[in-house]
PDB file of N, CA and C in Angstrom:
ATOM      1  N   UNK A   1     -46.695 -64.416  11.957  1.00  0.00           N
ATOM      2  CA  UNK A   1     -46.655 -65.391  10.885  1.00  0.00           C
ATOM      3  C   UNK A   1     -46.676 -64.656   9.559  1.00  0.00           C
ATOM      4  N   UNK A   2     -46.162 -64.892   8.338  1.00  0.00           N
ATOM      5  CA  UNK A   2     -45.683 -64.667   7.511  1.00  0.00           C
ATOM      6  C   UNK A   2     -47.057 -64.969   6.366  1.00  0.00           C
ATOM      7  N   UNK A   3     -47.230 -66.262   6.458  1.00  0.00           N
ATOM      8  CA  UNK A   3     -48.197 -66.970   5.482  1.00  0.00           C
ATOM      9  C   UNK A   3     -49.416 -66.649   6.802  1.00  0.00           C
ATOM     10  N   UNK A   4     -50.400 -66.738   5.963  1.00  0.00           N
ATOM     11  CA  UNK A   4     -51.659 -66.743   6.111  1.00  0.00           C
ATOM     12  C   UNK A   4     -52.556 -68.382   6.379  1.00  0.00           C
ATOM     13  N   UNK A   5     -52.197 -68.713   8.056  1.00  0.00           N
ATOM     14  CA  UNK A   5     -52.969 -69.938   8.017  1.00  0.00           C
ATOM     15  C   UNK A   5     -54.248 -69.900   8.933  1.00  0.00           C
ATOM     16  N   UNK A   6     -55.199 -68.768   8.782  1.00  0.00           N
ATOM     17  CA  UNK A   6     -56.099 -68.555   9.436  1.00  0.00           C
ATOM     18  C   UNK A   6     -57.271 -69.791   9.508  1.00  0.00           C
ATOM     19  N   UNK A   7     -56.647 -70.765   8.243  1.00  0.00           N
ATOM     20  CA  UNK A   7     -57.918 -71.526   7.927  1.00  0.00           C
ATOM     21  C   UNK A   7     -56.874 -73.151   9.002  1.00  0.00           C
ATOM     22  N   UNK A   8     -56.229 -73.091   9.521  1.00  0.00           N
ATOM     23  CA  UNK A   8     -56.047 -74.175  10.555  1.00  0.00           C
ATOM     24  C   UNK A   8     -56.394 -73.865  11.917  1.00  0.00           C
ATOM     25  N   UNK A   9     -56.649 -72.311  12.242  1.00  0.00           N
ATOM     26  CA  UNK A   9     -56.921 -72.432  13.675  1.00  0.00           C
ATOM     27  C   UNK A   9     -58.590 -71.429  13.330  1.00  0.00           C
ATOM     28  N   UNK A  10     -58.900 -71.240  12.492  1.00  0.00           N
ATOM     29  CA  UNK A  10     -60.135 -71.024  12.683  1.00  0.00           C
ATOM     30  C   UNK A  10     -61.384 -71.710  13.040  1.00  0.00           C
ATOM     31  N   UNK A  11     -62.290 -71.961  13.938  1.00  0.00           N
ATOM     32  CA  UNK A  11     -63.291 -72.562  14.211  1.00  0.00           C
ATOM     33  C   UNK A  11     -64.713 -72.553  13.773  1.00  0.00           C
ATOM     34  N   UNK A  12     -64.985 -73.752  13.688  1.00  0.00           N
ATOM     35  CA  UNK A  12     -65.930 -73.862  12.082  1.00  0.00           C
ATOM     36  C   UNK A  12     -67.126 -73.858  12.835  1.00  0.00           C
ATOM     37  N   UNK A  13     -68.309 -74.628  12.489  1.00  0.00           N
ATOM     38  CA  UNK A  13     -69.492 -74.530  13.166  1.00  0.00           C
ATOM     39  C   UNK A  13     -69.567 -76.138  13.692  1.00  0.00           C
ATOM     40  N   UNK A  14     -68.717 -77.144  13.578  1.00  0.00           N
ATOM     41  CA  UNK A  14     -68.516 -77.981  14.517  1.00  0.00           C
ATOM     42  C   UNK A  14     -67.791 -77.858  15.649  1.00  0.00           C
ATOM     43  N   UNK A  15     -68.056 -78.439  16.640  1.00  0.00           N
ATOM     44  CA  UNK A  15     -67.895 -78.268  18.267  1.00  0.00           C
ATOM     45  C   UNK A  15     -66.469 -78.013  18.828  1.00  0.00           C
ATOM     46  N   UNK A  16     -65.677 -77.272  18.992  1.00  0.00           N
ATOM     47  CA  UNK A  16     -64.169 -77.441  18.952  1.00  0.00           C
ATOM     48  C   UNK A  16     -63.815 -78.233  20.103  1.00  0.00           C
ATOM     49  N   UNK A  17     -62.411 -78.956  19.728  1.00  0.00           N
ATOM     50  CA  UNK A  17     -62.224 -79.977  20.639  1.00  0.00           C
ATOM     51  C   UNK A  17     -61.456 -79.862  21.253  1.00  0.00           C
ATOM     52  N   UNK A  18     -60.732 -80.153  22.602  1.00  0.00           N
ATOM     53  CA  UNK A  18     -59.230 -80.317  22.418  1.00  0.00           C
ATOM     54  C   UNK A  18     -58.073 -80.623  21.733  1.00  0.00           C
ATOM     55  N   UNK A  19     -58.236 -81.706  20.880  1.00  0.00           N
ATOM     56  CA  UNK A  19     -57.855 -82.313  20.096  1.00  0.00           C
ATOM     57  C   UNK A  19     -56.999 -81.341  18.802  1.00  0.00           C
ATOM     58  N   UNK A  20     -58.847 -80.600  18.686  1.00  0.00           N
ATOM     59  CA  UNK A  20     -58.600 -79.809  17.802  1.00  0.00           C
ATOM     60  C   UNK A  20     -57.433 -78.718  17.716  1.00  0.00           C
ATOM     61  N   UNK A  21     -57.716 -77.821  19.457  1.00  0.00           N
ATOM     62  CA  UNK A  21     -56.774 -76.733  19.842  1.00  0.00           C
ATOM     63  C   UNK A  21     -55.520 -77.480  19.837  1.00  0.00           C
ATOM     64  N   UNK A  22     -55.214 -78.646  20.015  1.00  0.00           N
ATOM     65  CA  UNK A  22     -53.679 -79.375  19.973  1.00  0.00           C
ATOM     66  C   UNK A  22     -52.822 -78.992  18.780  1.00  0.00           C
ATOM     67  N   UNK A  23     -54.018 -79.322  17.707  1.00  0.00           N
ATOM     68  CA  UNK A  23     -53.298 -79.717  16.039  1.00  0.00           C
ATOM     69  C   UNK A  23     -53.187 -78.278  15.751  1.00  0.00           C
ATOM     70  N   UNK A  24     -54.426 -77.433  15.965  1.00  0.00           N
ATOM     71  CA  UNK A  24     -53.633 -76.026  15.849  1.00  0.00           C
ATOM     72  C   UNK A  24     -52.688 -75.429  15.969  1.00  0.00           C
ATOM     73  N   UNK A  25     -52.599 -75.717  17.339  1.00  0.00           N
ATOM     74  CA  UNK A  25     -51.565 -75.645  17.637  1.00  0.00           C
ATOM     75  C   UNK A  25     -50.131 -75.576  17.506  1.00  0.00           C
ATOM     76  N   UNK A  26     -50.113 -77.055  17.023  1.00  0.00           N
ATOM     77  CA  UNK A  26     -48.938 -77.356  15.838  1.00  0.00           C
ATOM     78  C   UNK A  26     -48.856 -77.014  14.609  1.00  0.00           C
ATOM     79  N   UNK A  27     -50.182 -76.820  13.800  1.00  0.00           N
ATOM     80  CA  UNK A  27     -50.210 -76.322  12.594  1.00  0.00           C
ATOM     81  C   UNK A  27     -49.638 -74.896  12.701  1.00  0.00           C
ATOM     82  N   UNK A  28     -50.092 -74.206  13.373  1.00  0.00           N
ATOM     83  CA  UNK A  28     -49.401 -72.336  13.810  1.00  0.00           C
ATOM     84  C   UNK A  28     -48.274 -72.592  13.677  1.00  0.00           C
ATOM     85  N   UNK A  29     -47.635 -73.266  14.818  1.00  0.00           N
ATOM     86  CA  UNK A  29     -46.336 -73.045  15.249  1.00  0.00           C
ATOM     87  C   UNK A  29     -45.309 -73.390  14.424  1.00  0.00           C
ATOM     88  N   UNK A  30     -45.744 -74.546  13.250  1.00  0.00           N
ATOM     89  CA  UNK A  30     -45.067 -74.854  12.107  1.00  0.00           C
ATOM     90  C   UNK A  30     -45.102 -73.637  11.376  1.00  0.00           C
ATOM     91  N   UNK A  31     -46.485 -73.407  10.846  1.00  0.00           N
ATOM     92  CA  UNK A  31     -45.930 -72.544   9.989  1.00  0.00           C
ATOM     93  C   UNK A  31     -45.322 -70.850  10.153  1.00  0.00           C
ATOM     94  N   UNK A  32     -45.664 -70.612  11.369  1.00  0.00           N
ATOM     95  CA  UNK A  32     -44.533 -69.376  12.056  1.00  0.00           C
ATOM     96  C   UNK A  32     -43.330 -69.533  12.026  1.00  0.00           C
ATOM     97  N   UNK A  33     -42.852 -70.845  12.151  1.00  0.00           N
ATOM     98  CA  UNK A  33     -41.171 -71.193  12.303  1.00  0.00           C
ATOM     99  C   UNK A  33     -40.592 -71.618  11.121  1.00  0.00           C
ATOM    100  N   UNK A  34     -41.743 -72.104  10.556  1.00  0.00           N
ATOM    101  CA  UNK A  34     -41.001 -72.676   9.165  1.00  0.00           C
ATOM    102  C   UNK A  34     -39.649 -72.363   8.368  1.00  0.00           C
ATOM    103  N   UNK A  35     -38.859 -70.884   8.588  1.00  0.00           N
ATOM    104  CA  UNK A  35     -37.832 -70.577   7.870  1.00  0.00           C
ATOM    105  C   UNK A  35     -37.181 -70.553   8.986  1.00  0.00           C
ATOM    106  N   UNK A  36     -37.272 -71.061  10.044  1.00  0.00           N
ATOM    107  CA  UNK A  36     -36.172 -71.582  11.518  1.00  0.00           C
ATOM    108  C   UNK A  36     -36.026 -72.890  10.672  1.00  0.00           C
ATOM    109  N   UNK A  37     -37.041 -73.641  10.785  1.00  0.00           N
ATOM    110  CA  UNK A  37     -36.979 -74.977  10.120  1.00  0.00           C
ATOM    111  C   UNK A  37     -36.324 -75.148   9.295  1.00  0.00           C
ATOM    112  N   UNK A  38     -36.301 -74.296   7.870  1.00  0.00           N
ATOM    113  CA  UNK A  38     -35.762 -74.567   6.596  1.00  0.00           C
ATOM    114  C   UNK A  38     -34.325 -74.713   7.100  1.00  0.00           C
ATOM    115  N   UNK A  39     -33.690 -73.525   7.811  1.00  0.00           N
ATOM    116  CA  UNK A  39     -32.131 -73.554   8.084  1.00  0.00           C
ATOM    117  C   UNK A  39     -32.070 -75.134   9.181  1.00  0.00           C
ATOM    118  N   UNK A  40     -33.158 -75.374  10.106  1.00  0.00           N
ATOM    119  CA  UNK A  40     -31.836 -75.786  10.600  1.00  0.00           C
ATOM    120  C   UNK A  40     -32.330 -77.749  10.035  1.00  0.00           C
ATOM    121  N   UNK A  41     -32.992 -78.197   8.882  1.00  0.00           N
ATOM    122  CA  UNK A  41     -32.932 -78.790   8.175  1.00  0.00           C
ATOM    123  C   UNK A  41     -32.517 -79.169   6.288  1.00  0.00           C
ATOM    124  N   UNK A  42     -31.424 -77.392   6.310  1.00  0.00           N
ATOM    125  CA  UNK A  42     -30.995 -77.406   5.265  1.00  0.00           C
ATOM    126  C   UNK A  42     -30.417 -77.994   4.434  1.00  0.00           C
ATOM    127  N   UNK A  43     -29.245 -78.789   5.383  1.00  0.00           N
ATOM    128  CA  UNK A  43     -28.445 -79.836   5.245  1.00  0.00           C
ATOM    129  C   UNK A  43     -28.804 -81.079   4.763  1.00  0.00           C
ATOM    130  N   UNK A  44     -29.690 -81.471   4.791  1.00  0.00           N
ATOM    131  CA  UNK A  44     -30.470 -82.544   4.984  1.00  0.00           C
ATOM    132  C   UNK A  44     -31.319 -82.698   3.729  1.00  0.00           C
ATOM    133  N   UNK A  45     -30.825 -83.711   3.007  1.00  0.00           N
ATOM    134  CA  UNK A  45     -31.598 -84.179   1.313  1.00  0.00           C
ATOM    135  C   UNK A  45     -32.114 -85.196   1.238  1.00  0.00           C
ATOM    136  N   UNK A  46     -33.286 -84.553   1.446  1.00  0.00           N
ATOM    137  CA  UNK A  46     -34.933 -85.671   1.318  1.00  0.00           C
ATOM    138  C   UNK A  46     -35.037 -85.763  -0.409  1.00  0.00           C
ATOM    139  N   UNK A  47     -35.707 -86.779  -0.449  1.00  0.00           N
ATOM    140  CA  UNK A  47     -36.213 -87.183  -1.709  1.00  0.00           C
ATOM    141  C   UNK A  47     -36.950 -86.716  -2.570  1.00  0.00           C
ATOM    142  N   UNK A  48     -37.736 -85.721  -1.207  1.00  0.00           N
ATOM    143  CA  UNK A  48     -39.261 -84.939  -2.372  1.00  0.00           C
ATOM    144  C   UNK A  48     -39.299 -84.041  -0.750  1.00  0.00           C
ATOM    145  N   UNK A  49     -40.165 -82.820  -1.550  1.00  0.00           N
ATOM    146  CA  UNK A  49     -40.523 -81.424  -0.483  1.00  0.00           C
ATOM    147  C   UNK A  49     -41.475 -82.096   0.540  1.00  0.00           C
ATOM    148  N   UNK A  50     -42.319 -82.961  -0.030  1.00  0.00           N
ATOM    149  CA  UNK A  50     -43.169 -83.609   0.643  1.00  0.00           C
ATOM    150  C   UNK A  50     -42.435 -84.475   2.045  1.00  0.00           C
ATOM    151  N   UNK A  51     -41.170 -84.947   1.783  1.00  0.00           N
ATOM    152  CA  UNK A  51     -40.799 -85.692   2.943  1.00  0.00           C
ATOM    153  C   UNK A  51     -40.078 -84.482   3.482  1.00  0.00           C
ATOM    154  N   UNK A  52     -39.566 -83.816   3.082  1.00  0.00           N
ATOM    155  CA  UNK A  52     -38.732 -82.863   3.721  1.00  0.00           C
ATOM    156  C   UNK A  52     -39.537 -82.102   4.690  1.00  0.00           C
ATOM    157  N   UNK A  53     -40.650 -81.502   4.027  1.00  0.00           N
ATOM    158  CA  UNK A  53     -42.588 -81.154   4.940  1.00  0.00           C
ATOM    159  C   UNK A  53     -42.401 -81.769   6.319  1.00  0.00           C
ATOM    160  N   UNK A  54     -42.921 -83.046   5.841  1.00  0.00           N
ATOM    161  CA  UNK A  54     -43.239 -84.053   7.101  1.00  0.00           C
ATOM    162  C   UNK A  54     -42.661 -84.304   8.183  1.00  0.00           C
ATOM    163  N   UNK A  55     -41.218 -84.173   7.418  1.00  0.00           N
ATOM    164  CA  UNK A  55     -40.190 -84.463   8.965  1.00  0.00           C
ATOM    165  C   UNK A  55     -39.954 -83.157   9.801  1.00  0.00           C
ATOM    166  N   UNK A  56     -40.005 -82.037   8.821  1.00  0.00           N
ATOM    167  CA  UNK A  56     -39.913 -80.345   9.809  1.00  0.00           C
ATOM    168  C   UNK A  56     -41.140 -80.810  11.141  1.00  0.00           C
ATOM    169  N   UNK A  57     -42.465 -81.121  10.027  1.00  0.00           N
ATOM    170  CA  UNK A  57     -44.033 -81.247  10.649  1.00  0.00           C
ATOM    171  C   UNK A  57     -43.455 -82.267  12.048  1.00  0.00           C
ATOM    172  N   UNK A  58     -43.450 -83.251  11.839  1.00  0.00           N
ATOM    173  CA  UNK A  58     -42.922 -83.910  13.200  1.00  0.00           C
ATOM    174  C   UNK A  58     -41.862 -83.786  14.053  1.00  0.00           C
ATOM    175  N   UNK A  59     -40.860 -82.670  13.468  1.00  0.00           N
ATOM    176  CA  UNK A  59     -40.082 -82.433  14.575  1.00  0.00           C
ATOM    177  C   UNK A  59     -41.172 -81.329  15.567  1.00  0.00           C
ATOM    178  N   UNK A  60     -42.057 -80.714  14.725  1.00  0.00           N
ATOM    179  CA  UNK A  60     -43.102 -79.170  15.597  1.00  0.00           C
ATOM    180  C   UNK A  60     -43.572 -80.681  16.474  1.00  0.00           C
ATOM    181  N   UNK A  61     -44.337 -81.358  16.383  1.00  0.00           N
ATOM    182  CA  UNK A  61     -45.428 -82.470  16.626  1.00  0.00           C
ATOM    183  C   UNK A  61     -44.463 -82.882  17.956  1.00  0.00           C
ATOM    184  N   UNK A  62     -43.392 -83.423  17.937  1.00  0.00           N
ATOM    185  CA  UNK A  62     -42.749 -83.658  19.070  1.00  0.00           C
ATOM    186  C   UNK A  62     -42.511 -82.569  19.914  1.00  0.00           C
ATOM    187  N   UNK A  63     -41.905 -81.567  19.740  1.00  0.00           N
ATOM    188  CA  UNK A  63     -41.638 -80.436  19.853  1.00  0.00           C
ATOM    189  C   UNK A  63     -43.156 -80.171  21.255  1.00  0.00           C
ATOM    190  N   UNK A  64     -44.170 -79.730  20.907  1.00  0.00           N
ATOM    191  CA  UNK A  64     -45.378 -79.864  20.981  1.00  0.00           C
ATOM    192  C   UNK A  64     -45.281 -81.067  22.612  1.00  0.00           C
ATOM    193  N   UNK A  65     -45.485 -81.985  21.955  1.00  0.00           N
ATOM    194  CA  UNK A  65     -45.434 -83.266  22.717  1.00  0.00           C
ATOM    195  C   UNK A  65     -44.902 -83.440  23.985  1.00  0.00           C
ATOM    196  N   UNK A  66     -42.881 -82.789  24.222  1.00  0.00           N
ATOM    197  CA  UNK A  66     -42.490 -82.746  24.986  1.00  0.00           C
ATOM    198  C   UNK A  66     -43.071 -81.385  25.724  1.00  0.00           C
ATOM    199  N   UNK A  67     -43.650 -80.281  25.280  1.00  0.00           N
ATOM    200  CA  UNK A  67     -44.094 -79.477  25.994  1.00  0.00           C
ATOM    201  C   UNK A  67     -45.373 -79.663  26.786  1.00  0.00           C
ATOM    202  N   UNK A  68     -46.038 -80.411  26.236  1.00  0.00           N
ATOM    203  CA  UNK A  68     -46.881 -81.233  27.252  1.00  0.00           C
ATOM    204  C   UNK A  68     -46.769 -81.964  28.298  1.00  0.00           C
ATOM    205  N   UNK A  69     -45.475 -82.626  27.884  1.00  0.00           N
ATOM    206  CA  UNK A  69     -45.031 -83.502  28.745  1.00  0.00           C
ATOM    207  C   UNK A  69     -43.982 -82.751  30.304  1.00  0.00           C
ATOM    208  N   UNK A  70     -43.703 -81.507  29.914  1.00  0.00           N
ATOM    209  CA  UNK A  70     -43.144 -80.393  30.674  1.00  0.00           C
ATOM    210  C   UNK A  70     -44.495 -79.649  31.702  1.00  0.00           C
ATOM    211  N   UNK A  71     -45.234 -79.497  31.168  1.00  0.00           N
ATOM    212  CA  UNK A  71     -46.656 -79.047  32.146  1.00  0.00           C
ATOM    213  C   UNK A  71     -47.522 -79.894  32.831  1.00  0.00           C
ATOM    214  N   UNK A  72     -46.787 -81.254  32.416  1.00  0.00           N
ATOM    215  CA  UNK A  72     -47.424 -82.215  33.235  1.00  0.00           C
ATOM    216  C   UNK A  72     -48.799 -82.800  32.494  1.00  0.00           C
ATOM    217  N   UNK A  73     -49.302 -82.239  31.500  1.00  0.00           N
ATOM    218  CA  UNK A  73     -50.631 -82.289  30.420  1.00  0.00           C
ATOM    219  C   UNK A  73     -50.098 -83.806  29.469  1.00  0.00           C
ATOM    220  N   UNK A  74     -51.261 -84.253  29.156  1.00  0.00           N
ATOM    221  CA  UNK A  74     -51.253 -85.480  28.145  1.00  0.00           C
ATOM    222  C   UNK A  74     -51.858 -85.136  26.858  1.00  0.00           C
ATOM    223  N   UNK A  75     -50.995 -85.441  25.814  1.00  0.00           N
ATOM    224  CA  UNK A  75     -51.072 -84.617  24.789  1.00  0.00           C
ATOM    225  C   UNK A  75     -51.904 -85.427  23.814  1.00  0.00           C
ATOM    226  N   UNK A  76     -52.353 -86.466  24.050  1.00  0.00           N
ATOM    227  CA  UNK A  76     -53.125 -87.516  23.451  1.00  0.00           C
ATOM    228  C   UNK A  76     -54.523 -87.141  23.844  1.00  0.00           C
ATOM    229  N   UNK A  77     -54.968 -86.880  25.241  1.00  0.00           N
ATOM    230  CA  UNK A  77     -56.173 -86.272  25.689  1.00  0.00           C
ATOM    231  C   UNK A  77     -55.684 -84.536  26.493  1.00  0.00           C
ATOM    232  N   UNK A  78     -55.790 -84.001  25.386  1.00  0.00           N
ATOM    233  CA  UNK A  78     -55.208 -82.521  26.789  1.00  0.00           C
ATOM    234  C   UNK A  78     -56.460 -81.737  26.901  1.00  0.00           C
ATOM    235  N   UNK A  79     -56.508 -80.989  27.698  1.00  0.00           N
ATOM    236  CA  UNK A  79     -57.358 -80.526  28.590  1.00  0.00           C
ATOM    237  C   UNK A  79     -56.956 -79.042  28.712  1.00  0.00           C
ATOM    238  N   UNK A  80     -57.880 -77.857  29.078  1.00  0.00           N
ATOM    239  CA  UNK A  80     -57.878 -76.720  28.683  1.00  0.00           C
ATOM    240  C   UNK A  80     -56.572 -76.249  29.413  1.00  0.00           C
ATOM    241  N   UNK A  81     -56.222 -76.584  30.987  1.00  0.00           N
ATOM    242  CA  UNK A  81     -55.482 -75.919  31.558  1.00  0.00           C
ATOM    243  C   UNK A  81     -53.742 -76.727  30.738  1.00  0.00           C
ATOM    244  N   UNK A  82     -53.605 -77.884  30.143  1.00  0.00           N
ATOM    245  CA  UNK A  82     -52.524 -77.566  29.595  1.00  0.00           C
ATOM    246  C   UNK A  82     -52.433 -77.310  28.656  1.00  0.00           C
ATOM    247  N   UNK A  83     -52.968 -76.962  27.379  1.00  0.00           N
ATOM    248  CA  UNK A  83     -53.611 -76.266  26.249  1.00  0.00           C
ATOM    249  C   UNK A  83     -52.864 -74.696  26.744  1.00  0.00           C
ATOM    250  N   UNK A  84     -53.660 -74.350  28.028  1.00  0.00           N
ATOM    251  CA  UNK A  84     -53.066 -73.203  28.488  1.00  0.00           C
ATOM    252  C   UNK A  84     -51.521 -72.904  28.339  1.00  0.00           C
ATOM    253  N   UNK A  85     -51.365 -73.703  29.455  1.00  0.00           N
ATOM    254  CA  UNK A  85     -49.879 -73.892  29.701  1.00  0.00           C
ATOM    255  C   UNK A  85     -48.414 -74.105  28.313  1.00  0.00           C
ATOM    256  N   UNK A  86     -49.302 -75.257  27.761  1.00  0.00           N
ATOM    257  CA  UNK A  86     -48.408 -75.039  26.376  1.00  0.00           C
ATOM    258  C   UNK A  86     -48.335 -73.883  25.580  1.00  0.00           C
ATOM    259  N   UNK A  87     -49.249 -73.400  25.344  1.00  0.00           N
ATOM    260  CA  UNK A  87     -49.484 -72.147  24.193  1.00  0.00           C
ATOM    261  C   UNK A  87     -48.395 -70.861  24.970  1.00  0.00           C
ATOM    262  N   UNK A  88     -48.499 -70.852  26.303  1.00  0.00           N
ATOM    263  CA  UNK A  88     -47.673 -69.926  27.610  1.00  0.00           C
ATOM    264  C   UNK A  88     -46.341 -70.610  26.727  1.00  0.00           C
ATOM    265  N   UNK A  89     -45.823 -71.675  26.998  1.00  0.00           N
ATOM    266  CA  UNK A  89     -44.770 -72.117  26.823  1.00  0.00           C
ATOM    267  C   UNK A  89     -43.944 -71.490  25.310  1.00  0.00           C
ATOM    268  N   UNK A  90     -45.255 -71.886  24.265  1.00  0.00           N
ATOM    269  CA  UNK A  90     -44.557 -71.709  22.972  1.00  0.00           C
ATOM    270  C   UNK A  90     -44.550 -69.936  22.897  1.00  0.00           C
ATOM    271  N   UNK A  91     -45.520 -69.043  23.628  1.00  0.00           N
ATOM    272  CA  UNK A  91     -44.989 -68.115  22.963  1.00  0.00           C
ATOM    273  C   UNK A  91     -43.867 -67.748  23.666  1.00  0.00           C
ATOM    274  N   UNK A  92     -43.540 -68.089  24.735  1.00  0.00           N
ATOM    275  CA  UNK A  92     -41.843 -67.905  25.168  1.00  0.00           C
ATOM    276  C   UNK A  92     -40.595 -68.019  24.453  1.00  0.00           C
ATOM    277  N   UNK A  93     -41.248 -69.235  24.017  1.00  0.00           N
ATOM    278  CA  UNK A  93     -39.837 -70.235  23.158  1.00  0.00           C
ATOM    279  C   UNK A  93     -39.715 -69.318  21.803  1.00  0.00           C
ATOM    280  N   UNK A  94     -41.246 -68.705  21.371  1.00  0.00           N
ATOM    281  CA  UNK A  94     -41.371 -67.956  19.770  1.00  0.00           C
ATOM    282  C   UNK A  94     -40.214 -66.512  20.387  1.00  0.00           C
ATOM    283  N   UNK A  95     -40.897 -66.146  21.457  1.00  0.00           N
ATOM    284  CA  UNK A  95     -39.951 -64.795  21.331  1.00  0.00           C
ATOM    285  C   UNK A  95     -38.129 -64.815  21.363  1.00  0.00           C
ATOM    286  N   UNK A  96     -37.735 -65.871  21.106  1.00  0.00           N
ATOM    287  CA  UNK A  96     -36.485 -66.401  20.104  1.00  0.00           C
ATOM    288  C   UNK A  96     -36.401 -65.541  18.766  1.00  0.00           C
ATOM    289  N   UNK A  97     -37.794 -65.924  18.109  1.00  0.00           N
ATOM    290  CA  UNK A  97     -37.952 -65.689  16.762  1.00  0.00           C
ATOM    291  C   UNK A  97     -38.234 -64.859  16.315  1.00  0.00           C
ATOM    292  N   UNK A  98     -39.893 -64.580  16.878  1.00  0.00           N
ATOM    293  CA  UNK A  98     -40.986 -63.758  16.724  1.00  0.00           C
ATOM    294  C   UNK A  98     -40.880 -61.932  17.520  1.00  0.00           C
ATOM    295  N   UNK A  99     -41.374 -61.641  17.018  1.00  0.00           N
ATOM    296  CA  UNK A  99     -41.422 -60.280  16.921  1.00  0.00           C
ATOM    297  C   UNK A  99     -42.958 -60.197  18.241  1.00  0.00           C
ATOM    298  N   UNK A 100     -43.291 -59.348  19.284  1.00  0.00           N
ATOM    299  CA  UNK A 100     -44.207 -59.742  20.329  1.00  0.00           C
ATOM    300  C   UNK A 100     -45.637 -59.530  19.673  1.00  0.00           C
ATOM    301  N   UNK A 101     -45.616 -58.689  18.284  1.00  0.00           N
ATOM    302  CA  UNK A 101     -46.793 -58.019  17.773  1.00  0.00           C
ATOM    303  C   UNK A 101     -47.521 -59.698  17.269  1.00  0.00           C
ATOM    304  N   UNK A 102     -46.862 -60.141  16.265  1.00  0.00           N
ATOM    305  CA  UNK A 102     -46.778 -61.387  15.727  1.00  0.00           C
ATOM    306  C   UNK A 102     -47.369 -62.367  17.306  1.00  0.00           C
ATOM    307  N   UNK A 103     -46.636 -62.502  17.821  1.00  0.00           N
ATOM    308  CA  UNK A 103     -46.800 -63.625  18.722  1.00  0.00           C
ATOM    309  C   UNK A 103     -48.201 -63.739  19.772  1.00  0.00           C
ATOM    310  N   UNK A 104     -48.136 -62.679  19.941  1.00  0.00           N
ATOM    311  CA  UNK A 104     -49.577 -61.972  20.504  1.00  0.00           C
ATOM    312  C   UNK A 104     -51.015 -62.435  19.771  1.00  0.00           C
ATOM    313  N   UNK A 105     -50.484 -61.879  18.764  1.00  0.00           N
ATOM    314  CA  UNK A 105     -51.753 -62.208  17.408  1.00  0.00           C
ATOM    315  C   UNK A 105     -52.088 -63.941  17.499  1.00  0.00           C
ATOM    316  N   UNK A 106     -50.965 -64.869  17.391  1.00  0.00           N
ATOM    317  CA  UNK A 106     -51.624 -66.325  17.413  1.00  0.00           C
ATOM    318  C   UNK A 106     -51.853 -66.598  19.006  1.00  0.00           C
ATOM    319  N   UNK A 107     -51.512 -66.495  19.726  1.00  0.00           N
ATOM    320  CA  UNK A 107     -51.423 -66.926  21.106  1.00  0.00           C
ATOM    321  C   UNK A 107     -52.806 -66.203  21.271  1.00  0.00           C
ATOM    322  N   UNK A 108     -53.526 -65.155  20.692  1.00  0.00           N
ATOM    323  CA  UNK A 108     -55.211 -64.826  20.650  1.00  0.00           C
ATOM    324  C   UNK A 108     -56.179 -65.523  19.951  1.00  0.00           C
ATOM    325  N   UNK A 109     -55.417 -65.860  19.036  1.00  0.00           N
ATOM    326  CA  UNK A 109     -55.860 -66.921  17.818  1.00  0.00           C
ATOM    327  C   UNK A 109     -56.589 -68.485  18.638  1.00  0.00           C
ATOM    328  N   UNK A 110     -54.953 -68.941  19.317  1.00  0.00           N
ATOM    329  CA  UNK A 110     -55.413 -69.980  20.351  1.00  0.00           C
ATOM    330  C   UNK A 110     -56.002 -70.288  21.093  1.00  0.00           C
ATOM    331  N   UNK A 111     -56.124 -69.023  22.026  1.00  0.00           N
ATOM    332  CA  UNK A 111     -56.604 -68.819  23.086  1.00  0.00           C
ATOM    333  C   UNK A 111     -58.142 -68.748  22.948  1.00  0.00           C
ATOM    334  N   UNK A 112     -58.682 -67.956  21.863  1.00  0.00           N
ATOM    335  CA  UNK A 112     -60.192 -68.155  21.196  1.00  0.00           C
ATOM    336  C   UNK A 112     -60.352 -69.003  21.481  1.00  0.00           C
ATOM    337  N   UNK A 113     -59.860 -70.264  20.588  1.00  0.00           N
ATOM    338  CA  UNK A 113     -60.356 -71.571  20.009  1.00  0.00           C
ATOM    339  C   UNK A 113     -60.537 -72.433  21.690  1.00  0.00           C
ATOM    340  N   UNK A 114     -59.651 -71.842  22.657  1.00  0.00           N
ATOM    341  CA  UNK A 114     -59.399 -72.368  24.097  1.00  0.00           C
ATOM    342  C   UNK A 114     -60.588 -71.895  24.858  1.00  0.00           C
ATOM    343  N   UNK A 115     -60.930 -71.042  24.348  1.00  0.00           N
ATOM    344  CA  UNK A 115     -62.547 -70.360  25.475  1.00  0.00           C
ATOM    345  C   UNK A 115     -63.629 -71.118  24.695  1.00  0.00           C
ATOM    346  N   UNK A 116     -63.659 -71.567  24.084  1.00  0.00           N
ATOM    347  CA  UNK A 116     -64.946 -72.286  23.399  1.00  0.00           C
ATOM    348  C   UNK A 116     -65.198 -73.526  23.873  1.00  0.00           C
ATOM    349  N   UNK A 117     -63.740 -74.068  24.510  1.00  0.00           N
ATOM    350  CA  UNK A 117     -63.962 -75.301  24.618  1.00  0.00           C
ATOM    351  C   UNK A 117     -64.830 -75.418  25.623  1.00  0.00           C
ATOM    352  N   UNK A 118     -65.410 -76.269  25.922  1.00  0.00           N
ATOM    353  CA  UNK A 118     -66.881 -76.417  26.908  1.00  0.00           C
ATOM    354  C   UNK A 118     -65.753 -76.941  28.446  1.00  0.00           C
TER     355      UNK A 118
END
């Protein structure tokens, strides 16, 4: 990752959730891809950066979603072993992009936040 988003997957002194490791999840993976994103929503003239944001943000969010839906995991309540499985998934799909040094680094990032969970 490029930008520095240590403060979306870092874990605070409240209880980490699943929930939580989900949105991380997506928060990472957005902003690792983000200049995949920019190109392949270049075309495309939103009104304000803010909508232009949102819709990259929910294409990751689906993105996300169907990969849950690929491991068989429910992404509304997920649970450590597809937490697992997804994070497996995305850094596959990253090494498209990502460089293995890079990819390594969040997929440890995740994986933390994944051993805590109770």
């Amino acid at each position: 990752m490029r930008k520095n988003n240590s403060h979306l997957i870092q874990s605070s002194k409240k209880e980490i959730t699943p929930i939580h490791v989900r949105d991380a999840i997506i928060n990472c993976f957005y902003e690792a891809h983000e200049d995949v994103l920019n190109e392949m929503f270049e075309v495309t003239n939103y009104s304000s950066d803010e909508k232009s944001k949102m819709t990259k943000y929910n294409h990751i969010r689906i993105m996300i979603k169907t990969l849950f839906n690929r491991v068989n995991g429910d992404f509304n309540n997920p649970d450590k072993d597809s937490l697992i499985k997804v994070i497996d998934q995305c850094a596959q799909y990253a090494q498209n992009y990502r460089d293995d040094e890079t990819i390594e680094k969040n997929y440890n990032k995740i994986m933390d936040m994944i051993n805590k969970l109770d």
